[in-house]
Protein backbone atom coordinates (compact mmCIF):
# COMPACT_ATOMS: atom_id res chain seq x y z
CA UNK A 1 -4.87 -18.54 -9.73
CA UNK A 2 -8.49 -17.84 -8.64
CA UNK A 3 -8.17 -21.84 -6.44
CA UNK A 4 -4.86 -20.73 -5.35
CA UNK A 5 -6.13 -17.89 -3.51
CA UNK A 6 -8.76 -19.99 -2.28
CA UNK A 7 -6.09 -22.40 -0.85
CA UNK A 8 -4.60 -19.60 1.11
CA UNK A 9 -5.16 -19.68 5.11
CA UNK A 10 -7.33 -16.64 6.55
CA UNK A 11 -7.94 -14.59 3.99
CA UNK A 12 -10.11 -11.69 5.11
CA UNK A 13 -12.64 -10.38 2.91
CA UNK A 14 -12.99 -6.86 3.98
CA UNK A 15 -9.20 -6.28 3.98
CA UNK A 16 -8.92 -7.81 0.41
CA UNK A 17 -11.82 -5.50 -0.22
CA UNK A 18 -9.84 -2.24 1.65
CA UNK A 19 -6.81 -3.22 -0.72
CA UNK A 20 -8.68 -3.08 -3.63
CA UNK A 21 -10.13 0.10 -2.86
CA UNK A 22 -6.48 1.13 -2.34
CA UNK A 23 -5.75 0.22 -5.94
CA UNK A 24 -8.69 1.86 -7.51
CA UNK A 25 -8.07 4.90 -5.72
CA UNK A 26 -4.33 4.87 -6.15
CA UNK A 27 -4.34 4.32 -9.81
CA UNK A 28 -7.41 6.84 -10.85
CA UNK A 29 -5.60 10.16 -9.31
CA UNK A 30 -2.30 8.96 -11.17
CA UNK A 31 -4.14 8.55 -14.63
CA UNK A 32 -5.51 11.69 -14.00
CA UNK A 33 -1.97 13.30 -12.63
CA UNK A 34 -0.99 12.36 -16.29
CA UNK A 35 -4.05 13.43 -18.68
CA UNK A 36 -6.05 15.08 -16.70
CA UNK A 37 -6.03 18.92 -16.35
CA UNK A 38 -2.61 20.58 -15.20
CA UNK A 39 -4.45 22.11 -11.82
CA UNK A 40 -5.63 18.48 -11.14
CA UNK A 41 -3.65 17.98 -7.77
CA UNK A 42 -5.18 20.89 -5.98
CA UNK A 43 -8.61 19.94 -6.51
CA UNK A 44 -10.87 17.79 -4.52
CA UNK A 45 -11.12 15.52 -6.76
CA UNK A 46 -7.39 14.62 -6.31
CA UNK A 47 -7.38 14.48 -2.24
CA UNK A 48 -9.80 12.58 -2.50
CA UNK A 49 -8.46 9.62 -3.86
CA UNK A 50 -4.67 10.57 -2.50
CA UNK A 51 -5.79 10.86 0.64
CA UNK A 52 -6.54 7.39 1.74
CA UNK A 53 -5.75 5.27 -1.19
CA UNK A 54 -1.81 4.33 0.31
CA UNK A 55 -3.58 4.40 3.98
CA UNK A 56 -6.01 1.60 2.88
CA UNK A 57 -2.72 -0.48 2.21
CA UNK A 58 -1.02 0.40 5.56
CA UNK A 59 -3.41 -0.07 7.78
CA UNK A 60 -4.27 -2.86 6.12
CA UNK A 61 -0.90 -4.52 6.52
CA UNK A 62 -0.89 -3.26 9.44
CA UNK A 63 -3.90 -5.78 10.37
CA UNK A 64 -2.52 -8.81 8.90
CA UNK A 65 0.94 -8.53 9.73
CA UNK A 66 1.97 -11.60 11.95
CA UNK A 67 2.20 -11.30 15.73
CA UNK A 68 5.68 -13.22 15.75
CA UNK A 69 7.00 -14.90 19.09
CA UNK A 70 10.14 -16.39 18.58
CA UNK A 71 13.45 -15.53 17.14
CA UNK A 72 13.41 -18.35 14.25
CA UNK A 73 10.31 -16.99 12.93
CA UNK A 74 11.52 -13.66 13.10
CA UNK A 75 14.11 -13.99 10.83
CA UNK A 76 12.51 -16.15 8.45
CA UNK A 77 10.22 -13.20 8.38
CA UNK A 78 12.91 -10.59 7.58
CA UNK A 79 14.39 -12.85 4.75
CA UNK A 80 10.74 -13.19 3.07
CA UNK A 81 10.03 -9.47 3.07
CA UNK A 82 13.13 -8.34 2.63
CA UNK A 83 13.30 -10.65 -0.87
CA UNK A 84 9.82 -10.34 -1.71
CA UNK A 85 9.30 -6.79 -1.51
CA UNK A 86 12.87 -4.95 -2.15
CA UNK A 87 14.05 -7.39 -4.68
CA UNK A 88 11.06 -7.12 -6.79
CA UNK A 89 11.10 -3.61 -6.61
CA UNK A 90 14.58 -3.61 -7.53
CA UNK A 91 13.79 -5.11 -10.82
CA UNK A 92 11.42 -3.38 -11.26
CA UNK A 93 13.32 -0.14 -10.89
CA UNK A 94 16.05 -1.74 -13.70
CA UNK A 95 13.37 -2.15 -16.05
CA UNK A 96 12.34 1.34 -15.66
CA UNK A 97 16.09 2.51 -16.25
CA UNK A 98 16.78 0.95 -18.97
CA UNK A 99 13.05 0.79 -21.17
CA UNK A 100 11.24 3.93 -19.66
CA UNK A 101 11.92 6.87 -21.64
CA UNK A 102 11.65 9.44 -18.86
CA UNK A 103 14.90 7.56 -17.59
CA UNK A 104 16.80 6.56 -20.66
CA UNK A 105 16.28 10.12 -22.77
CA UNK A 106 18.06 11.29 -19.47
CA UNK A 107 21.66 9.22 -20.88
CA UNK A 108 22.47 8.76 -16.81
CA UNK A 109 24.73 5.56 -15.63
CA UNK A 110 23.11 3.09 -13.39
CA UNK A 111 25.35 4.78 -10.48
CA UNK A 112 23.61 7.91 -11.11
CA UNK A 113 20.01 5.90 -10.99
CA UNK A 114 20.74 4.10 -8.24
CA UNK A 115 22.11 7.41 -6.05
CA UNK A 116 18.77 8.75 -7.08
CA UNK A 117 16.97 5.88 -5.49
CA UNK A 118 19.43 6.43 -2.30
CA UNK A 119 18.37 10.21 -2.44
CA UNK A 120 14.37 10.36 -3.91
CA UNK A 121 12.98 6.97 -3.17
CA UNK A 122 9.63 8.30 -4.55
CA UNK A 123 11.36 8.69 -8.20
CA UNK A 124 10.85 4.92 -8.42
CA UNK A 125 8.84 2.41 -6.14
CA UNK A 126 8.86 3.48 -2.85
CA UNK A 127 6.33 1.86 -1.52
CA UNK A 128 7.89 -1.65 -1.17
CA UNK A 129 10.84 0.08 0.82
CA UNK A 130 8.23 1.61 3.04
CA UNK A 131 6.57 -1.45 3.70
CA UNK A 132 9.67 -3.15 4.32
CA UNK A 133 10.97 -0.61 6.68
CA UNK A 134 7.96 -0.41 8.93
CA UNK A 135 6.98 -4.62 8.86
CA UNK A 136 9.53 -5.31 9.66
CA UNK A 137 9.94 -2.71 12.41
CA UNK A 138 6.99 -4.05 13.92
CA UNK A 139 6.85 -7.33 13.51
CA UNK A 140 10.68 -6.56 15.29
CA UNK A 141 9.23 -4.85 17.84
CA UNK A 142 6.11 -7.19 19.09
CA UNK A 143 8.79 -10.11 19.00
CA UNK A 144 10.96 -8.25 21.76
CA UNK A 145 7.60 -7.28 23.94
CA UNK A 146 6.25 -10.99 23.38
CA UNK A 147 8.76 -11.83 25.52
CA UNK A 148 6.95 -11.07 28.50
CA UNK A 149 5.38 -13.93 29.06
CA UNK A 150 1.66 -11.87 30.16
CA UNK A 151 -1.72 -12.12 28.17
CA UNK A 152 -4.64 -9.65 29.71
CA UNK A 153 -5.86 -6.32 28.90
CA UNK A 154 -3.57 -4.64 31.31
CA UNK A 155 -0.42 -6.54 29.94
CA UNK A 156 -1.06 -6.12 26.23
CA UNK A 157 -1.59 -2.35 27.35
CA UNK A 158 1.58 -2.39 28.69
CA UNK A 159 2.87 -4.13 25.58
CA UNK A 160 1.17 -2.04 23.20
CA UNK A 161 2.91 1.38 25.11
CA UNK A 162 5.97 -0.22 24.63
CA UNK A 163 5.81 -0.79 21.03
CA UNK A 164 4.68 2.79 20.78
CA UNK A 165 7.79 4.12 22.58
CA UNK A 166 9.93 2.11 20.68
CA UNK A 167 8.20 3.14 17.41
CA UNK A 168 8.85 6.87 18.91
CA UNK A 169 12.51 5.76 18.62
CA UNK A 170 12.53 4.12 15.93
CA UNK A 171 10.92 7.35 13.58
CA UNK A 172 13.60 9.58 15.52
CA UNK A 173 15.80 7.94 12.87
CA UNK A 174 14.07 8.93 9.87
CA UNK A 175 13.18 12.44 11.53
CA UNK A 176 16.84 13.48 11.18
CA UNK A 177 17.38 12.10 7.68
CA UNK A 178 14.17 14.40 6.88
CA UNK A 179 15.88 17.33 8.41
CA UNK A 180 19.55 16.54 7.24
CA UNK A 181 20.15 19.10 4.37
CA UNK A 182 22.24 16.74 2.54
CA UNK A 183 19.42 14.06 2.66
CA UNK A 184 16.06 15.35 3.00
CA UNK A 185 12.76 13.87 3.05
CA UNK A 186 13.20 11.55 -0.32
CA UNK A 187 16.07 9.86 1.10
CA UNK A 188 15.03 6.42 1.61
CA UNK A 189 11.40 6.99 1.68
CA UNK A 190 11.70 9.04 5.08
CA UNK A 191 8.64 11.36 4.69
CA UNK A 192 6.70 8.79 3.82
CA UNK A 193 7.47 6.21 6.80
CA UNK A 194 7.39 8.84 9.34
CA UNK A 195 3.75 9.46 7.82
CA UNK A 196 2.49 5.57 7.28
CA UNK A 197 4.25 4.28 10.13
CA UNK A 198 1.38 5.18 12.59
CA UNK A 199 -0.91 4.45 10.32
CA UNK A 200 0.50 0.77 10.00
CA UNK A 201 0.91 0.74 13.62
CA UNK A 202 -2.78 1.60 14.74
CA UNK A 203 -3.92 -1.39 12.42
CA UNK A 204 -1.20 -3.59 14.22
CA UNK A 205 -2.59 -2.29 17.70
CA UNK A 206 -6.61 -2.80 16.45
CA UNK A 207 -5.97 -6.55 15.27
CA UNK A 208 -4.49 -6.85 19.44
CA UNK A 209 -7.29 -5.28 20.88
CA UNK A 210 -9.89 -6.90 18.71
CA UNK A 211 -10.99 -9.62 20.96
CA UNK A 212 -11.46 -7.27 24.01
CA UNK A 213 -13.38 -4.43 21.62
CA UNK A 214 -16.15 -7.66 20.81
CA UNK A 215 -16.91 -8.69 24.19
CA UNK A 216 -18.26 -4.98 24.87
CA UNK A 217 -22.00 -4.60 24.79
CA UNK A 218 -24.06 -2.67 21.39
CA UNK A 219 -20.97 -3.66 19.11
CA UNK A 220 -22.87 -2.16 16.11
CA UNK A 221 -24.20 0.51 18.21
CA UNK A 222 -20.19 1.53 19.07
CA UNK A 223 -19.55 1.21 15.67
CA UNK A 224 -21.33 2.99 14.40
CA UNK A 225 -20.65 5.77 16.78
CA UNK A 226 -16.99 5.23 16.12
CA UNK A 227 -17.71 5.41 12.06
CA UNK A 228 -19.61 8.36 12.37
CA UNK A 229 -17.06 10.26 14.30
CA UNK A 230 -14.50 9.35 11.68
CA UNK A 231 -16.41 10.58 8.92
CA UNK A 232 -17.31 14.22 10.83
CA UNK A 233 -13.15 14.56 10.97
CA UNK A 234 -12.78 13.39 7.49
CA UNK A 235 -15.07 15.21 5.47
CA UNK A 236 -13.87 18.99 7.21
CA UNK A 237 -10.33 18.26 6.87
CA UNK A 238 -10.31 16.40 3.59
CA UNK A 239 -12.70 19.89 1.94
CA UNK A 240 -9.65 22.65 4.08
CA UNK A 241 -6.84 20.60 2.69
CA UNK A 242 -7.73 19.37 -0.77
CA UNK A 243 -4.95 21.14 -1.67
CA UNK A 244 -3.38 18.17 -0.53
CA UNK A 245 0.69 18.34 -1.86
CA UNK A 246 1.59 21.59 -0.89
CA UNK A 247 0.46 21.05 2.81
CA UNK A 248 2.76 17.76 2.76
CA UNK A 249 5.73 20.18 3.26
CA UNK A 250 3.68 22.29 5.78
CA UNK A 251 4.34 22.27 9.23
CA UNK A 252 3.95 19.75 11.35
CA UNK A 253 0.30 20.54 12.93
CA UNK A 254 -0.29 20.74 8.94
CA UNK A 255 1.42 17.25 8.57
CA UNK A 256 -0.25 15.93 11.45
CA UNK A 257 -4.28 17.16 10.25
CA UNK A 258 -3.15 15.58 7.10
CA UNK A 259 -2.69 12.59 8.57
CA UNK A 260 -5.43 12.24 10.95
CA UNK A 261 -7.71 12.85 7.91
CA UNK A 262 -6.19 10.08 6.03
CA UNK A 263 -6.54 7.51 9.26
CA UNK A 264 -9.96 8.59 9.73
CA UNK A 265 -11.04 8.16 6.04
CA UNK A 266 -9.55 4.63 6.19
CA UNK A 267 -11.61 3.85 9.29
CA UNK A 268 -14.64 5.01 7.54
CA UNK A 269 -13.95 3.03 4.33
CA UNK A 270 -13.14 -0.37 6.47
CA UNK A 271 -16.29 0.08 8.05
CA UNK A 272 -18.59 0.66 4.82
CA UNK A 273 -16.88 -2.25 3.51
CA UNK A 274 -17.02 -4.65 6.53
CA UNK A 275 -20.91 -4.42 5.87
CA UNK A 276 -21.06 -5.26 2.44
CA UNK A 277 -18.31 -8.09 2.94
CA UNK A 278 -20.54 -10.75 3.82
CA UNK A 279 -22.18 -10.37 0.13
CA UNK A 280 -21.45 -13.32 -2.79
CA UNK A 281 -20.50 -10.69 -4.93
CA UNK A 282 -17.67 -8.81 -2.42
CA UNK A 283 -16.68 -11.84 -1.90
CA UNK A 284 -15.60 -12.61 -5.60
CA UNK A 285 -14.38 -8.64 -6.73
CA UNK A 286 -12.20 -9.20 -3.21
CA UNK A 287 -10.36 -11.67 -4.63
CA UNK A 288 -8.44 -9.00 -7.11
CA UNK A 289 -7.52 -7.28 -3.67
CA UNK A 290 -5.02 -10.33 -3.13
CA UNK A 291 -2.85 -8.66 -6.02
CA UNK A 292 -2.42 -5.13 -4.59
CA UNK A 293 1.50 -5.45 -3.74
CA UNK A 294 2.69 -6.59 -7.42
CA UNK A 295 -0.60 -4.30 -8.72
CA UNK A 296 1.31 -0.98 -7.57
CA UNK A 297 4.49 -2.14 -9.13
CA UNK A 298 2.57 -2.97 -12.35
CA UNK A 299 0.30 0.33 -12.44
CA UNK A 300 3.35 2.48 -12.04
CA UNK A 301 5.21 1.01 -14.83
CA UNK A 302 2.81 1.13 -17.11
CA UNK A 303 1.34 4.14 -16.85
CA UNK A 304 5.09 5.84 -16.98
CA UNK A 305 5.72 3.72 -20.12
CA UNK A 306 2.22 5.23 -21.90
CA UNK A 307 2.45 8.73 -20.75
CA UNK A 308 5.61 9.04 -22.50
CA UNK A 309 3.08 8.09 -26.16
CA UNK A 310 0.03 9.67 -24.97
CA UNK A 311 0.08 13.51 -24.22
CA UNK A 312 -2.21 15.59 -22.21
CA UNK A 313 -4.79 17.33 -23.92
CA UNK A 314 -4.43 20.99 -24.40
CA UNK A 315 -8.30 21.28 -23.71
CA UNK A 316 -10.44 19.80 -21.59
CA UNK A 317 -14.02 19.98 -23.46
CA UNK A 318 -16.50 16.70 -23.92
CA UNK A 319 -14.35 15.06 -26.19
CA UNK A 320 -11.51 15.30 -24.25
CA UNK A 321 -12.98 14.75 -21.39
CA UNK A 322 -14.01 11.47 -22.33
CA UNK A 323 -10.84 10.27 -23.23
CA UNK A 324 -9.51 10.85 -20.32
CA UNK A 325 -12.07 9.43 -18.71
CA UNK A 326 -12.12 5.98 -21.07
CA UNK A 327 -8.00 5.88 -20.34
CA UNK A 328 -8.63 6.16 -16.71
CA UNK A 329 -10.83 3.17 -16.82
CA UNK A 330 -8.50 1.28 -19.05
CA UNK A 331 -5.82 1.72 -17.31
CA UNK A 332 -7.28 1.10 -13.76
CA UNK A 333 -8.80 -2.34 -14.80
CA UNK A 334 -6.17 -3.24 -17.37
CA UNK A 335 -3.29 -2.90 -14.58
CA UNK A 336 -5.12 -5.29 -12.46
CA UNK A 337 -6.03 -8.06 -15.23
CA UNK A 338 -1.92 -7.72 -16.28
CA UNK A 339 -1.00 -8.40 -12.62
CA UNK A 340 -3.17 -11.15 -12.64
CA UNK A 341 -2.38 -12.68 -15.84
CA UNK A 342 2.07 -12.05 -14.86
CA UNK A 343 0.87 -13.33 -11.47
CA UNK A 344 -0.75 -16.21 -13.20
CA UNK A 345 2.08 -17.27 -15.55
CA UNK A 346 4.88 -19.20 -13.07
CA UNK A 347 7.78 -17.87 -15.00
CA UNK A 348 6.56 -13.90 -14.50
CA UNK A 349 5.31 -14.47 -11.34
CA UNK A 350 8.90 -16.03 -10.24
CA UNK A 351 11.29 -13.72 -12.48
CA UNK A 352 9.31 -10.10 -11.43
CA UNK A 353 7.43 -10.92 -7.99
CA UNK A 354 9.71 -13.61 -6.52
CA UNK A 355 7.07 -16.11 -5.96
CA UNK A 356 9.54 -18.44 -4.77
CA UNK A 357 6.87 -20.90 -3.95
CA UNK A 358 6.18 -21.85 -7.76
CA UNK A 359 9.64 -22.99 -8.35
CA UNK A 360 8.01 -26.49 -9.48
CA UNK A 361 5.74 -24.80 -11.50
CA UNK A 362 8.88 -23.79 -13.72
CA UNK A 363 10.38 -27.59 -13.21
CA UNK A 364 7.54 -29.23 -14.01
CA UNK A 365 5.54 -27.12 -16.63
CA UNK A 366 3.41 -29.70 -18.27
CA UNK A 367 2.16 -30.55 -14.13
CA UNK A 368 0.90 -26.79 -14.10
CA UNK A 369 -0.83 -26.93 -17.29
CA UNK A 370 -2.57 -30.02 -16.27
CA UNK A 371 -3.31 -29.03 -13.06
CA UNK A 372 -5.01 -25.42 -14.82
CA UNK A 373 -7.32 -27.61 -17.40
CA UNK A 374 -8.37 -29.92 -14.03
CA UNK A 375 -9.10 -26.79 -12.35
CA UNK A 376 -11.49 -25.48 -15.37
């Protein structure tokens, strides 16, 4: 697995590295949502973590996502996503149905599930219809504003306030399903596109601008400047609203600080992590960051399936604490070796992630197996 990732084209260190920050910081707040004290998601220690850990992903996604210029490629794009990332979420989801607990104590039909997943994405795993929703949005988007057939700074500003007035339009659609009564902000994800939609976007638009931002003089100097700016909105925000959940159903200036402290947390982590990306050892530990799609589906599960087993403690002293803490750990590092290892196997990695691609692996099993010992 480790020389297939090596074998893919333009992998970028520091965004494996932001995704893998993502996971750590996605998984630790929902062992801790789990084991940890009841009050646990109004402390700092919880918007901490919350507050940037799904914005790493986004704005990551946001960087890589393809700058697509013609129709073809377009909707070969659409087909990929669309079967990559709902259809292994959708399995996902049927597994939880019908082997988690918290679903099958419940004695619902699968109409009743799947109305649920209509009305509160978020029960299940929301963040592959998310991601769906916006890529392809964007990718959508650039392809339609590509077609002006103009490449200088003033044109791609042009192009770039285009795509923003489109993606205006665009999250006037999931505006008024978050305001419909009968729908509401769970129904297919809504809040939660409406909030990582910019995010995704401002990546998108910082990969464009890139080459023009490196031809200015005192890069590091700008950079720095930039960081530090960041970090003075991050740190006053992130300490008035670490009461983070409540203030996700505040009002919209509420909605809106929220966010800007999540963005400029993410900008702060990219940049401590673009400096230590040029290091032999980020370079290995980034390599886990290639897993972060089929990690969240993994994480999720499995944590849901243990919490059922495992209660909370009804104290929190040493002892206690240091469960919690040795779970946390065992679960954070355990949910990325499983991904790796399903990931690894050509059967799990085709049945649960739709790897398409190792369709010959499956045919040919024996080649696989010899190709793994050559590899050794």
């Amino acid at each position: 697995m480790r020389e297939a990732y090596k074998k893919i084209p333009c992998r970028i260190t520091v965004i494996d590295l932001l995704k893998l920050t993502g996971m750590i910081f996605i998984c630790i707040p929902h062992c801790l949502q789990r084991w940890g004290p009841s009050d646990y998601t109004s402390t700092l220690g919880f918007s901490f973590f919350y507050s940037v850990g799904l914005s790493m992903f986004f704005f990551s996604s946001g960087i890589v996502l393809r700058r697509i210029t013609s129709l073809k490629d377009l909707l070969i794009f659409i087909v990929k996503t669309v079967g990559v990332y709902l259809t292994s979420a959708f399995i996902f989801t049927v597994l939880s149905i019908y082997t988690l607990p918290r679903f099958t104590l419940l004695e619902k039909d699968f109409g009743y599930w799947m109305n649920e997943l209509y009305l509160r994405t978020d029960t299940f795993y929301w963040y592959s219809l998310v991601a769906t929703l916006i890529n392809i949005f964007i990718a959508s988007a650039y392809y339609f504003v590509s077609l002006i057939k103009k490449n200088n700074l003033k044109w791609d500003i042009f192009k770039a306030s285009l795509i923003i007035i489109l993606t205006v339009a665009y999250s006037m659609i999931f505006l008024h399903i978050y305001n419909r009564e009968d729908l509401g902000p769970g129904c297919l994800g809504a809040s939660l596109v409406l909030y990582y939609l910019p995010i995704t976007l401002f990546g998108f638009l910082f990969n464009i601008f890139k080459p023009y931002l490196l031809k200015l003089p005192r890069q590091e100097l700008l950079k720095g400047i930039a960081t530090l700016v960041a970090l003075v909105i991050y740190i006053p925000l992130l300490i008035v609203y670490r009461d983070w959940l409540p203030h996700l159903n505040g009002s919209f200036w509420t909605i809106s600080a929220l966010w800007i402290c999540s963005l400029s947390g993410t900008i702060v982590y990219y940049y401590l992590l673009s400096k230590i990306s040029h290091f032999t050892i980020a370079k290995k530990v980034s390599y886990y960051g290639f897993f972060s799609g089929q990690f969240y589906l993994v994480h999720v599960y499995i944590i849901r399936l243990f919490a059922t087993y495992i209660p909370r403690p009804e104290t929190f002293d040493f002892p206690a604490i240091m469960f919690v803490t040795f779970l946390t750990i065992i679960f954070t590092i355990g949910s990325i070796l499983i991904t790796v290892f399903l990931r690894f196997i050509p059967y799990t990695d085709f049945l649960l992630f739709i790897s398409y691609d190792r369709y010959k692996d499956i045919i040919y099993p024996h080649r696989w197996l010899k190709r793994v010992v050559l590899q050794k």
